[in-house]
Structures are given as structure tokens and as C-alpha cells.
C-alpha atoms as a PDB file:
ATOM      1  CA  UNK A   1     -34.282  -2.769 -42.003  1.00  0.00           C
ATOM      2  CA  UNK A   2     -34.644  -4.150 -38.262  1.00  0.00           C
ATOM      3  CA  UNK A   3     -33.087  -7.194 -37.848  1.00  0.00           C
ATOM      4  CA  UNK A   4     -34.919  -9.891 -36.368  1.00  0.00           C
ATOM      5  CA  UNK A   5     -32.430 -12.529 -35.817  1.00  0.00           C
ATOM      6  CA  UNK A   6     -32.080 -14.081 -32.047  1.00  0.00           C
ATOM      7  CA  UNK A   7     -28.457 -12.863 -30.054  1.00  0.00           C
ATOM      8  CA  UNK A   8     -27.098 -14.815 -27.358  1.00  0.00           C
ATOM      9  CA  UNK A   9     -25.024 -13.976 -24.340  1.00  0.00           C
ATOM     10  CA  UNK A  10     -23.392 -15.958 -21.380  1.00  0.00           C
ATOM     11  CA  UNK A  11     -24.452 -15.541 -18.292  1.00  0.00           C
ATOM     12  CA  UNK A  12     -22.224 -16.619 -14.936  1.00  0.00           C
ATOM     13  CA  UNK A  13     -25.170 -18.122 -12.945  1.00  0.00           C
ATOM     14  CA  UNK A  14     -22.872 -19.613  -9.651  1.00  0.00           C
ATOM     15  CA  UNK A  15     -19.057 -19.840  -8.960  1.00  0.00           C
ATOM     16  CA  UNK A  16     -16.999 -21.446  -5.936  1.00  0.00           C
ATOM     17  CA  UNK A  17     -17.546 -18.185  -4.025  1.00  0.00           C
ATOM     18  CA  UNK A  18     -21.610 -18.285  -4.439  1.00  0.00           C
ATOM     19  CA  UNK A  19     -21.829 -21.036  -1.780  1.00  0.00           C
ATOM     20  CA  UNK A  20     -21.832 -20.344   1.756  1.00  0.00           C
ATOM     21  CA  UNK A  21     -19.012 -20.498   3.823  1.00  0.00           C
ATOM     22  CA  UNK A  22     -18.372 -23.979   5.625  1.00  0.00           C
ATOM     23  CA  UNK A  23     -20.266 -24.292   9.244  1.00  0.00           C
ATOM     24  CA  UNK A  24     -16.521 -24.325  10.577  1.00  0.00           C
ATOM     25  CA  UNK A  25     -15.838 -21.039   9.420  1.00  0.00           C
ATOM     26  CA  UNK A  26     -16.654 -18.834  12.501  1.00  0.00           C
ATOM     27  CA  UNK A  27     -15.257 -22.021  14.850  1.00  0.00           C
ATOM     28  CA  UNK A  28     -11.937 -22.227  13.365  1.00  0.00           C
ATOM     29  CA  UNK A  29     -11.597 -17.786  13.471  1.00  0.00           C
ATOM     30  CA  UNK A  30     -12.816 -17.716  16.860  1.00  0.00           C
ATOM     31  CA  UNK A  31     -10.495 -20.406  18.138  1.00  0.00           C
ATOM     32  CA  UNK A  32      -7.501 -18.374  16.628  1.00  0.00           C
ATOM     33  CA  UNK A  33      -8.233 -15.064  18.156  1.00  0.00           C
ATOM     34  CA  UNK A  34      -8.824 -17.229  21.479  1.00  0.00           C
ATOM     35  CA  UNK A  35      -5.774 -18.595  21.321  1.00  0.00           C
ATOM     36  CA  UNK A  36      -4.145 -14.867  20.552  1.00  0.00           C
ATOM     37  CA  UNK A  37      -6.036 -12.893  23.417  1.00  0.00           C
ATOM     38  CA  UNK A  38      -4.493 -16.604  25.867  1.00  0.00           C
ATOM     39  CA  UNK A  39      -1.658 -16.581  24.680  1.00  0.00           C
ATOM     40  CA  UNK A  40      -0.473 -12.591  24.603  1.00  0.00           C
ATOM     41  CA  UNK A  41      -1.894 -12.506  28.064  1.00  0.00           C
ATOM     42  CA  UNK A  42       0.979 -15.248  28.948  1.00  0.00           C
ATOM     43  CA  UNK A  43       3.362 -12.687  27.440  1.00  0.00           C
ATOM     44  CA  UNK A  44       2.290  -9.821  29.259  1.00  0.00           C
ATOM     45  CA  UNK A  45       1.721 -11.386  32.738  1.00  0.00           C
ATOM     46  CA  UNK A  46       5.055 -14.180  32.360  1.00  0.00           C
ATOM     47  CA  UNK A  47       3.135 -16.742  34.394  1.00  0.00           C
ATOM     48  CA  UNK A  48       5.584 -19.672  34.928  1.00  0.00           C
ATOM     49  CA  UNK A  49       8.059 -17.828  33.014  1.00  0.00           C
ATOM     50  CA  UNK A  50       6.763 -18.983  29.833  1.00  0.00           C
ATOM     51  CA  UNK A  51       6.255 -15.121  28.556  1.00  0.00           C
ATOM     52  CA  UNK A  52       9.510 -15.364  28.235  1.00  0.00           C
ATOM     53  CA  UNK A  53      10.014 -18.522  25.905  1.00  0.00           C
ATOM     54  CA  UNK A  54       7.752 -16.495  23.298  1.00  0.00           C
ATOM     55  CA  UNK A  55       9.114 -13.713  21.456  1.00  0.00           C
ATOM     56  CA  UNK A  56      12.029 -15.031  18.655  1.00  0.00           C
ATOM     57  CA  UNK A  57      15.003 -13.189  17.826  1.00  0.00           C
ATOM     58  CA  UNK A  58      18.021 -13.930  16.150  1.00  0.00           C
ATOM     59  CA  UNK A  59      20.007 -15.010  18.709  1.00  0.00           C
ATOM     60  CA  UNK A  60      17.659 -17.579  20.447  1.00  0.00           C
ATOM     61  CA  UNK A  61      16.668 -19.113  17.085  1.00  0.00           C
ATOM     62  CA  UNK A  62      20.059 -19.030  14.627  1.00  0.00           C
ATOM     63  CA  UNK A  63      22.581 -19.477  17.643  1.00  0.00           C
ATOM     64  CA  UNK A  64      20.562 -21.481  20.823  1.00  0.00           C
ATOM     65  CA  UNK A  65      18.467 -23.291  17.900  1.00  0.00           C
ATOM     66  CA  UNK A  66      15.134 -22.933  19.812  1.00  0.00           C
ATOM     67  CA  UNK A  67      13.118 -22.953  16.474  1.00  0.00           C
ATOM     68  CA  UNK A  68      10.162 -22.958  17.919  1.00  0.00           C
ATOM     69  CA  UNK A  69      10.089 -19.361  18.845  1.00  0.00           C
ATOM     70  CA  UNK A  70      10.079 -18.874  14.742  1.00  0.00           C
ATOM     71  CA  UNK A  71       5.621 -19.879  15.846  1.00  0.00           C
ATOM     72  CA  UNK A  72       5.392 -19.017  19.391  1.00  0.00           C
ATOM     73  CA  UNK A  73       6.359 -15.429  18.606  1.00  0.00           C
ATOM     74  CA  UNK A  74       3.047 -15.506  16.070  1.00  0.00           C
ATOM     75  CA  UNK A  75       0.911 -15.179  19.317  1.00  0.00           C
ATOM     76  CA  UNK A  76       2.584 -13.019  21.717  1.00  0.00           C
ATOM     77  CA  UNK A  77       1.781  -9.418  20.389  1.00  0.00           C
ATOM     78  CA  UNK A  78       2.902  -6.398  22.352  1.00  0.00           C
ATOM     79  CA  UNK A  79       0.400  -4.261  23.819  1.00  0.00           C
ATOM     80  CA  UNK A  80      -3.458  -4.221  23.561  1.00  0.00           C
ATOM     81  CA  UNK A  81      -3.896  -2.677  20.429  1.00  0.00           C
ATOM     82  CA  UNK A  82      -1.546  -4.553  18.057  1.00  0.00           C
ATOM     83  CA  UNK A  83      -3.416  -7.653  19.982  1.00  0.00           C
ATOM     84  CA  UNK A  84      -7.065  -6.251  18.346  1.00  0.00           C
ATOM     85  CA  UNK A  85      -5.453  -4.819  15.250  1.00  0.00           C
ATOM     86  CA  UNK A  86      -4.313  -8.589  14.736  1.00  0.00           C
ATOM     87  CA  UNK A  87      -7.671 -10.080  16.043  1.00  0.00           C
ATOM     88  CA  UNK A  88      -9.871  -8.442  13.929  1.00  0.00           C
ATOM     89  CA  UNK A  89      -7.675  -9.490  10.729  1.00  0.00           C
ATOM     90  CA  UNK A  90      -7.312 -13.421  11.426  1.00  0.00           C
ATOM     91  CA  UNK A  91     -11.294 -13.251  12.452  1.00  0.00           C
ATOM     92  CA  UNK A  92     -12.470 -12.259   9.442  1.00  0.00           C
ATOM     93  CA  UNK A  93      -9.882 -13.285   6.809  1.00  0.00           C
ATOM     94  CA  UNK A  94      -9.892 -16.507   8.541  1.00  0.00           C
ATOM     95  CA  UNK A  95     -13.720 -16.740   8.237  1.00  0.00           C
ATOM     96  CA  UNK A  96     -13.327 -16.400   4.725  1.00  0.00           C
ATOM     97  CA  UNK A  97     -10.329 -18.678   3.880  1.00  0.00           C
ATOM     98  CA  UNK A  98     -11.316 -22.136   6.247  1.00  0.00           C
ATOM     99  CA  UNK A  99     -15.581 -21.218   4.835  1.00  0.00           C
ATOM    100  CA  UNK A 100     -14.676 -21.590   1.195  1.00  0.00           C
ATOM    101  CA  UNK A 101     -10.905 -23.412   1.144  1.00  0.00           C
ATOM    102  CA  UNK A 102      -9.445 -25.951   2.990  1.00  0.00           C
ATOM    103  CA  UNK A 103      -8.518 -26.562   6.490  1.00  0.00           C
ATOM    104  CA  UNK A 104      -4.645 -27.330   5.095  1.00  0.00           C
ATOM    105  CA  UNK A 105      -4.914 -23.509   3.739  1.00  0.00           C
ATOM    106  CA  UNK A 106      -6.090 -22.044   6.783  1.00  0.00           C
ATOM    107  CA  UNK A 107      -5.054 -22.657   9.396  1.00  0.00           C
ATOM    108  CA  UNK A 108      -2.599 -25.064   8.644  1.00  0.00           C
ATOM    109  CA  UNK A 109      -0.362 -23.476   5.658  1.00  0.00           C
ATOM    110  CA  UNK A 110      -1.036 -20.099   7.059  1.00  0.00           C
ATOM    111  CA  UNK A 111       0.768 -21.065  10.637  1.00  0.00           C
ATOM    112  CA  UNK A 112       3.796 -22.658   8.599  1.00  0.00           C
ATOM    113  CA  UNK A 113       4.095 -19.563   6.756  1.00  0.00           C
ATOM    114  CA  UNK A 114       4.230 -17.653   9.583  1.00  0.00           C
ATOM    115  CA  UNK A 115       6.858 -19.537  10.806  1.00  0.00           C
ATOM    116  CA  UNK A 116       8.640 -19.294   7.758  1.00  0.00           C
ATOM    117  CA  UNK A 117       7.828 -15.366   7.582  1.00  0.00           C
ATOM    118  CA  UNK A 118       9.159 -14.738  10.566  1.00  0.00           C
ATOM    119  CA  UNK A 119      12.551 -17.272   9.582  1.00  0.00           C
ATOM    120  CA  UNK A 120      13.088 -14.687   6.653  1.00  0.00           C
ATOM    121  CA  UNK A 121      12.537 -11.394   8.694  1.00  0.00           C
ATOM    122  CA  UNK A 122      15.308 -12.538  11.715  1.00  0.00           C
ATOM    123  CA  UNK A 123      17.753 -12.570   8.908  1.00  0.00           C
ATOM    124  CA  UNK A 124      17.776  -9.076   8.095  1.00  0.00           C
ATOM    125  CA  UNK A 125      17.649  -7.674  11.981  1.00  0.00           C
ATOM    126  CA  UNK A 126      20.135  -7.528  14.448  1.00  0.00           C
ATOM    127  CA  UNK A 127      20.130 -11.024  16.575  1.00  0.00           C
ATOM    128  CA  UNK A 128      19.202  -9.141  19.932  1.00  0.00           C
ATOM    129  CA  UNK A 129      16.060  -7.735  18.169  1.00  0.00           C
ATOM    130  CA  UNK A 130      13.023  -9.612  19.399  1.00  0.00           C
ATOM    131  CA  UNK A 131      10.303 -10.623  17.526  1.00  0.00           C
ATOM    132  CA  UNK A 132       6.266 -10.874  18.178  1.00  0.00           C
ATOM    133  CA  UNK A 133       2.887 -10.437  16.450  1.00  0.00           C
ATOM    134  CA  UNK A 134       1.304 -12.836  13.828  1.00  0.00           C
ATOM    135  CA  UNK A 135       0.881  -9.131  11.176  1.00  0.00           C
ATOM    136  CA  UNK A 136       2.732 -11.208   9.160  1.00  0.00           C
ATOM    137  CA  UNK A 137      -0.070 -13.886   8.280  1.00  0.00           C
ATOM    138  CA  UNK A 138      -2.335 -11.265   8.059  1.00  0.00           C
ATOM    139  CA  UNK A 139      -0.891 -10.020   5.466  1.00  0.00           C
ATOM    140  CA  UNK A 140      -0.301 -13.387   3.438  1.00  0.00           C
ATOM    141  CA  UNK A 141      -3.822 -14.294   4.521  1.00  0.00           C
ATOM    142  CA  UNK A 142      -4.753 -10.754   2.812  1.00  0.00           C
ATOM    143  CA  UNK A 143      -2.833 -11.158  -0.121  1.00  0.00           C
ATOM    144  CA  UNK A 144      -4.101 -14.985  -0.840  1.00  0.00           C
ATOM    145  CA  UNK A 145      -7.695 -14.083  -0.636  1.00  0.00           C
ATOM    146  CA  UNK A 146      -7.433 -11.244  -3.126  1.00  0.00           C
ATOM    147  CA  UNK A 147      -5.882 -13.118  -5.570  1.00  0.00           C
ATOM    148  CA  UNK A 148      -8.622 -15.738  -5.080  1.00  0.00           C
ATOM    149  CA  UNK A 149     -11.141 -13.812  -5.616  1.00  0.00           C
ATOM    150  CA  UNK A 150      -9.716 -11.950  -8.588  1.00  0.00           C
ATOM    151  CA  UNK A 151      -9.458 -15.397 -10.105  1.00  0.00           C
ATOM    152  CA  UNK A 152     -12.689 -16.961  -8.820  1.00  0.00           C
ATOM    153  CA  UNK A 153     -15.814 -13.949  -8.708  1.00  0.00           C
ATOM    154  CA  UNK A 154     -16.347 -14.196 -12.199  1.00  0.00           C
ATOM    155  CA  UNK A 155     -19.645 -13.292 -11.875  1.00  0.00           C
ATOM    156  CA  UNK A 156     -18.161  -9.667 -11.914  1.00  0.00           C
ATOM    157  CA  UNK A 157     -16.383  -8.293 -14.660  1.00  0.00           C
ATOM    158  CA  UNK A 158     -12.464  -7.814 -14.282  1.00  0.00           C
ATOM    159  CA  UNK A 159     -13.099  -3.950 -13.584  1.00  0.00           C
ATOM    160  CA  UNK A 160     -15.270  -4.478 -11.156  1.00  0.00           C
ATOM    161  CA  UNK A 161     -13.519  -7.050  -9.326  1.00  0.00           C
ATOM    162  CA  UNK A 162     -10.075  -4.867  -9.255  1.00  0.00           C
ATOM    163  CA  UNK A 163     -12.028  -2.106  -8.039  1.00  0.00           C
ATOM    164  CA  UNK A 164     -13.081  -4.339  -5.026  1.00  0.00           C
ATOM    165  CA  UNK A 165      -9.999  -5.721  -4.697  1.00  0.00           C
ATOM    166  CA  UNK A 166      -8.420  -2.421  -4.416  1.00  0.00           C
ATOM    167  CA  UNK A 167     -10.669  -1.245  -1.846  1.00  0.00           C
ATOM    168  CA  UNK A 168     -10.220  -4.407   0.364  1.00  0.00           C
ATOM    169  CA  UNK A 169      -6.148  -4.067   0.123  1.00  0.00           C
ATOM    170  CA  UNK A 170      -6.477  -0.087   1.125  1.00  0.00           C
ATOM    171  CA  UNK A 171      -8.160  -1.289   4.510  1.00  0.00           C
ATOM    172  CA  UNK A 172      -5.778  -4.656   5.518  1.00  0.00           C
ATOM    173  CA  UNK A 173      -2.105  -3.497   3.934  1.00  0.00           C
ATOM    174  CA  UNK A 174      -1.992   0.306   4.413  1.00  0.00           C
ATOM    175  CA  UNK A 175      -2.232   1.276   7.857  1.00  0.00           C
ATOM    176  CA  UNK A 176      -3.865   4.476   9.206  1.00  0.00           C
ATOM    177  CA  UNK A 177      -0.984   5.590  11.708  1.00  0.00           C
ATOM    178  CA  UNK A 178       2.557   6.740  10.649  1.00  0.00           C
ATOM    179  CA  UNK A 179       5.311   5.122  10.141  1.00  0.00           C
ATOM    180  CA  UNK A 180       6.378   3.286  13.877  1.00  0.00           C
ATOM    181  CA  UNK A 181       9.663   1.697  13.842  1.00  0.00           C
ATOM    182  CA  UNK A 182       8.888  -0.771  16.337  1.00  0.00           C
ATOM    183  CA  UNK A 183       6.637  -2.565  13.716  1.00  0.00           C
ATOM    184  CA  UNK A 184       7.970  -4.760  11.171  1.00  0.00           C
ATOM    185  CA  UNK A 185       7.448  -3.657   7.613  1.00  0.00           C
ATOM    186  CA  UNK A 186       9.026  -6.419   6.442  1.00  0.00           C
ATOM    187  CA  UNK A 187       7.122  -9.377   8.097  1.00  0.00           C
ATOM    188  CA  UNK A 188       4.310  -7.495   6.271  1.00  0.00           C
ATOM    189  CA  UNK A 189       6.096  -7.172   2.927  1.00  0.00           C
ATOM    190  CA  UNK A 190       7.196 -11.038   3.183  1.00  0.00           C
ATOM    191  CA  UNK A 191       3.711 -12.318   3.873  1.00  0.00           C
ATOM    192  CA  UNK A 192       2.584 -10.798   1.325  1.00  0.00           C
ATOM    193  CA  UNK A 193       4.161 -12.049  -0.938  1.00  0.00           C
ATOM    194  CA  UNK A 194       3.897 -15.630  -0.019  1.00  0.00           C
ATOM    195  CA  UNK A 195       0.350 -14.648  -0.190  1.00  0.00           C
ATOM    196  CA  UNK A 196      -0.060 -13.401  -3.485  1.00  0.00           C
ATOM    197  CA  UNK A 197       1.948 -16.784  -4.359  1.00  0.00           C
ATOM    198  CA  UNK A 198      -0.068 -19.180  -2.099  1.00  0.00           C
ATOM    199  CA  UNK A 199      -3.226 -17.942  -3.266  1.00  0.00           C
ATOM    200  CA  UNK A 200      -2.099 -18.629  -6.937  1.00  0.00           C
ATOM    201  CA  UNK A 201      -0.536 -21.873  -6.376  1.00  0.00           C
ATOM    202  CA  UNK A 202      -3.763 -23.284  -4.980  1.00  0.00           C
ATOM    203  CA  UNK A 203      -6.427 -22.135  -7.265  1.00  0.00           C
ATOM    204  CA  UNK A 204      -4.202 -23.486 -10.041  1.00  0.00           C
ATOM    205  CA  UNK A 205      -4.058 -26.893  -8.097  1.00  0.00           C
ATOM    206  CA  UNK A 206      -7.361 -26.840  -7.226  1.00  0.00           C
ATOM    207  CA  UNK A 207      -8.781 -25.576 -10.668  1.00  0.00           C
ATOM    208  CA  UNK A 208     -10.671 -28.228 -12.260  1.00  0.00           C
ATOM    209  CA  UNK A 209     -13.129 -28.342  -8.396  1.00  0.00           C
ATOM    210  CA  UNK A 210     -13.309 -24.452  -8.558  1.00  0.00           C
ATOM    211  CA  UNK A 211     -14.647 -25.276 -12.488  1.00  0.00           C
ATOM    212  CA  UNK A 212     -17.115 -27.830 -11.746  1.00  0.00           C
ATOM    213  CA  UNK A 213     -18.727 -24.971  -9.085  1.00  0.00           C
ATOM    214  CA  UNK A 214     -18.728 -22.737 -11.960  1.00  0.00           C
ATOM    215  CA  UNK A 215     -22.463 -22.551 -13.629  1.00  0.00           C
ATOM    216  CA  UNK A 216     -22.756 -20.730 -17.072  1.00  0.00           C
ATOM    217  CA  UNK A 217     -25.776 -20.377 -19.216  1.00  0.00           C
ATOM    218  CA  UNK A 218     -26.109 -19.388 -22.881  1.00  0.00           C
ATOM    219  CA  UNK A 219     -29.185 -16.508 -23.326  1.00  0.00           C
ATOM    220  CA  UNK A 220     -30.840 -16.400 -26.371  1.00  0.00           C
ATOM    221  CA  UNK A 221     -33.097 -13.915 -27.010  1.00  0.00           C
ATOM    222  CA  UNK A 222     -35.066 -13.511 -29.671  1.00  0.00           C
ATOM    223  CA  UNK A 223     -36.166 -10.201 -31.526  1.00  0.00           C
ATOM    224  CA  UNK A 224     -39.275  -8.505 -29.587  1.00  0.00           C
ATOM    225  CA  UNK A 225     -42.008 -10.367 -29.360  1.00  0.00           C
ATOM    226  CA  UNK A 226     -45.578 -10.149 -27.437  1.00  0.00           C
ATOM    227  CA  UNK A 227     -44.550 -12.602 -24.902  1.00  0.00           C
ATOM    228  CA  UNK A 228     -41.049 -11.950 -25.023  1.00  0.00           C
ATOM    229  CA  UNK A 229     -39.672 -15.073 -24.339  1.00  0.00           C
ATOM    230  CA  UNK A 230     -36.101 -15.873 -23.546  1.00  0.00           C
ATOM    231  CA  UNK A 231     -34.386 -19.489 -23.732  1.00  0.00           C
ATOM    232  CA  UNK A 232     -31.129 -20.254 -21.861  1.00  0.00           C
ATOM    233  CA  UNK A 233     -29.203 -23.243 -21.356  1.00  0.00           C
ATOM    234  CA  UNK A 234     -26.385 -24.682 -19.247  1.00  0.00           C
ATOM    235  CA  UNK A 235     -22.786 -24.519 -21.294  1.00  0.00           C
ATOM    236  CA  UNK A 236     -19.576 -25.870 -19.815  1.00  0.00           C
ATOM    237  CA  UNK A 237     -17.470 -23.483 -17.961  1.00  0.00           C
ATOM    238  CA  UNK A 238     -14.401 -24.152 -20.158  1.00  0.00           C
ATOM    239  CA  UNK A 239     -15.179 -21.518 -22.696  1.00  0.00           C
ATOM    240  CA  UNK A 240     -14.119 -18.802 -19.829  1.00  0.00           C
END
């Protein structure tokens, strides 16, 4: 005997990442990698001796207290291509993170981080080592946005969205040359980290807004028919 009985399903119509990114969005990342390529040129070049007032190490920051070298040193970078490598990352994460989040998350929390990214890297290195290059907000700007989207694409299943995931971190956290000792791993491995927690910290405060984006319908379809009609109807997101 063929039943004849109507099934339903859910459907994820819309979520927070269905929208388009804010009008800001390519504003805010251009203005960042302007202010890299400006301010890595007064690195290279020294004008007024301010190339110089830059880079942070131990010794200028723990022992002469200039504290703000723990941000300055985020856009110095030391030759041409770690200047593009970092470009092309704070371009297009940052397109991502100030179109769908907040200003406060990017660029705001992402240049205190890298302050505080950089704090926690000069206390593992020798105090005459000097420090430059904003890799490590790339990274926690790489980390958040994964962990955003795993939470917030649910129009995907969980497979699918790993699988993306997984793709995306293979391209921003392993790099394609060997090992170079002049970089520092651990800038990347802290800002990672403060990513992966960033990004979960603020989708859990910001949950109930991301769940009011989130549209859901209820398909019921009936056994086959000559018209084949379906019904559907809008059911609240809290049954996710």
C-alpha cells in the first residue's frame, strides 16, 4: 500500500549572511591597505625619522614604555611582498567582517587585538628582536570569520560548511613557502586564537539579531497529485 499522507520539511529560506555586505565594506578595506602601503613606505624610506619609531621590540616597549609601538609595528611590514601578502588578507577579510558585522569588530577590536597580539609575542623573544607586520590580525580576522560562518550559513548543512571552511583556512593559515625564521609563527598562532574566541564571543552576544535574520519555512507536500501543489509557511527560527 502507497501511502498518501502529506510530509513536511524545513527549509532555511535567508540567514544574517544572505544580505549584502554594508556599502562601507570596500571603504573601510581600502582605507586599511592605504594606510599599510603609507605607512610601510615611512618604514622603508625613514622620512623624518619616524621609520624608526615603528617597529616594537622588547626593549622599547617593556623597558622605555613606548607602548605604542605594540600598534605602530601593525603597519610597518618589511619588504614588498610581506606588504601584499598582508594587503590582500585585510582587503578581503576586512570586506567581509565591517559588510556583515560591526564597525567595533572590524576595525576597531581587530586593531586592539593586534596590539594585544603583538604584547603576547614580545614576551617570548629576546628584547632586541624587533617586531613588524599586522600577519597577526590576519590571522584572528581569519579565524573569527570561520567560526562565524560555521555558526551562521545554515543554509548549508554542517558537512558542507566544514568542507568550505576547510578550504578557506588551507589558503589564509598555511603558507605556500617554507618555513622562514624571520616570520613570526607565533603572532600567527596567537591571533588565531583570539580569533576563533572573538568570533564566538560575538555571535553568542549578538545571537538573538543573527536569529531574527534567520527565515525558515515548513514544506508540506502532499502525496502526488495532478497539480502537484506544495504549501509552506514561515516557522520561528528557534527550533534550529
Amino acid at each position: 500500500m502507497v501511502s498518501t499522507a502529506p510530509h513536511s520539511f524545513l527549509v532555511v529560506r535567508r540567514t544574517w549572511l544572505s544580505r549584502r555586505p554594508h556599502f562601507r565594506a570596500s571603504l573601510i578595506a581600502a582605507w586599511s591597505v592605504f594606510a599599510l602601503i603609507m605607512m610601510s613606505v615611512v618604514y622603508w624610506r625613514n622620512w623624518g625619522g619616524l621609520g624608526a619609531l615603528l617597529p616594537a621590540s622588547g626593549e622599547a616597549v617593556f623597558k622605555n614604555h613606548e607602548y605604542w609601538r605594540l600598534w605602530s609595528a601593525l603597519f610597518a611590514h618589511a619588504d614588498l611582498g610581506h606588504l601584499a601578502s598582508n594587503s590582500l588578507g585585510i582587503f578581503v577579510l576586512g570586506y567581509f567582517l565591517s559588510g556583515y558585522f560591526s564597525l567595533w569588530f572590524f576595525p576597531v577590536a581587530a586593531l586592539f587585538i593586534g596590539g594585544f597580539t603583538n604584547y603576547l609575542t614580545l614576551l617570548s623573544y629576546d628584547p632586541a628582536v624587533k617586531l613588524v607586520g599586522i600577519s597577526g590580525v590576519v590571522y584572528w580576522m581569519g579565524a573569527a570569520w570561520l567560526i562565524l560562518y560555521l555558526l551562521l550559513d545554515q543554509q548549508r548543512t554542517k558537512t558542507q560548511r566544514l568542507l568550505r571552511a576547510f578550504g578557506v583556512a588551507l589558503g589564509v593559515f598555511f603558507p605556500a613557502s617554507a618555513f622562514d625564521p624571520s616570520v613570526s609563527y607565533l603572532a600567527h598562532w596567537y591571533g588565531f586564537l583570539l580569533g576563533l574566541a572573538s568570533g564566538a564571543v560575538y555571535y553568542f552576544v549578538n545571537r538573538k539579531t543573527f536569529l531574527k535574520a534567520l527565515i525558515i519555512e515548513q514544506v508540506v507536500e502532499d502525496s502526488p497529485s495532478e497539480d502537484g501543489l506544495q504549501e509552506s509557511k514561515n516557522v520561528p527560527p528557534e527550533i534550529l
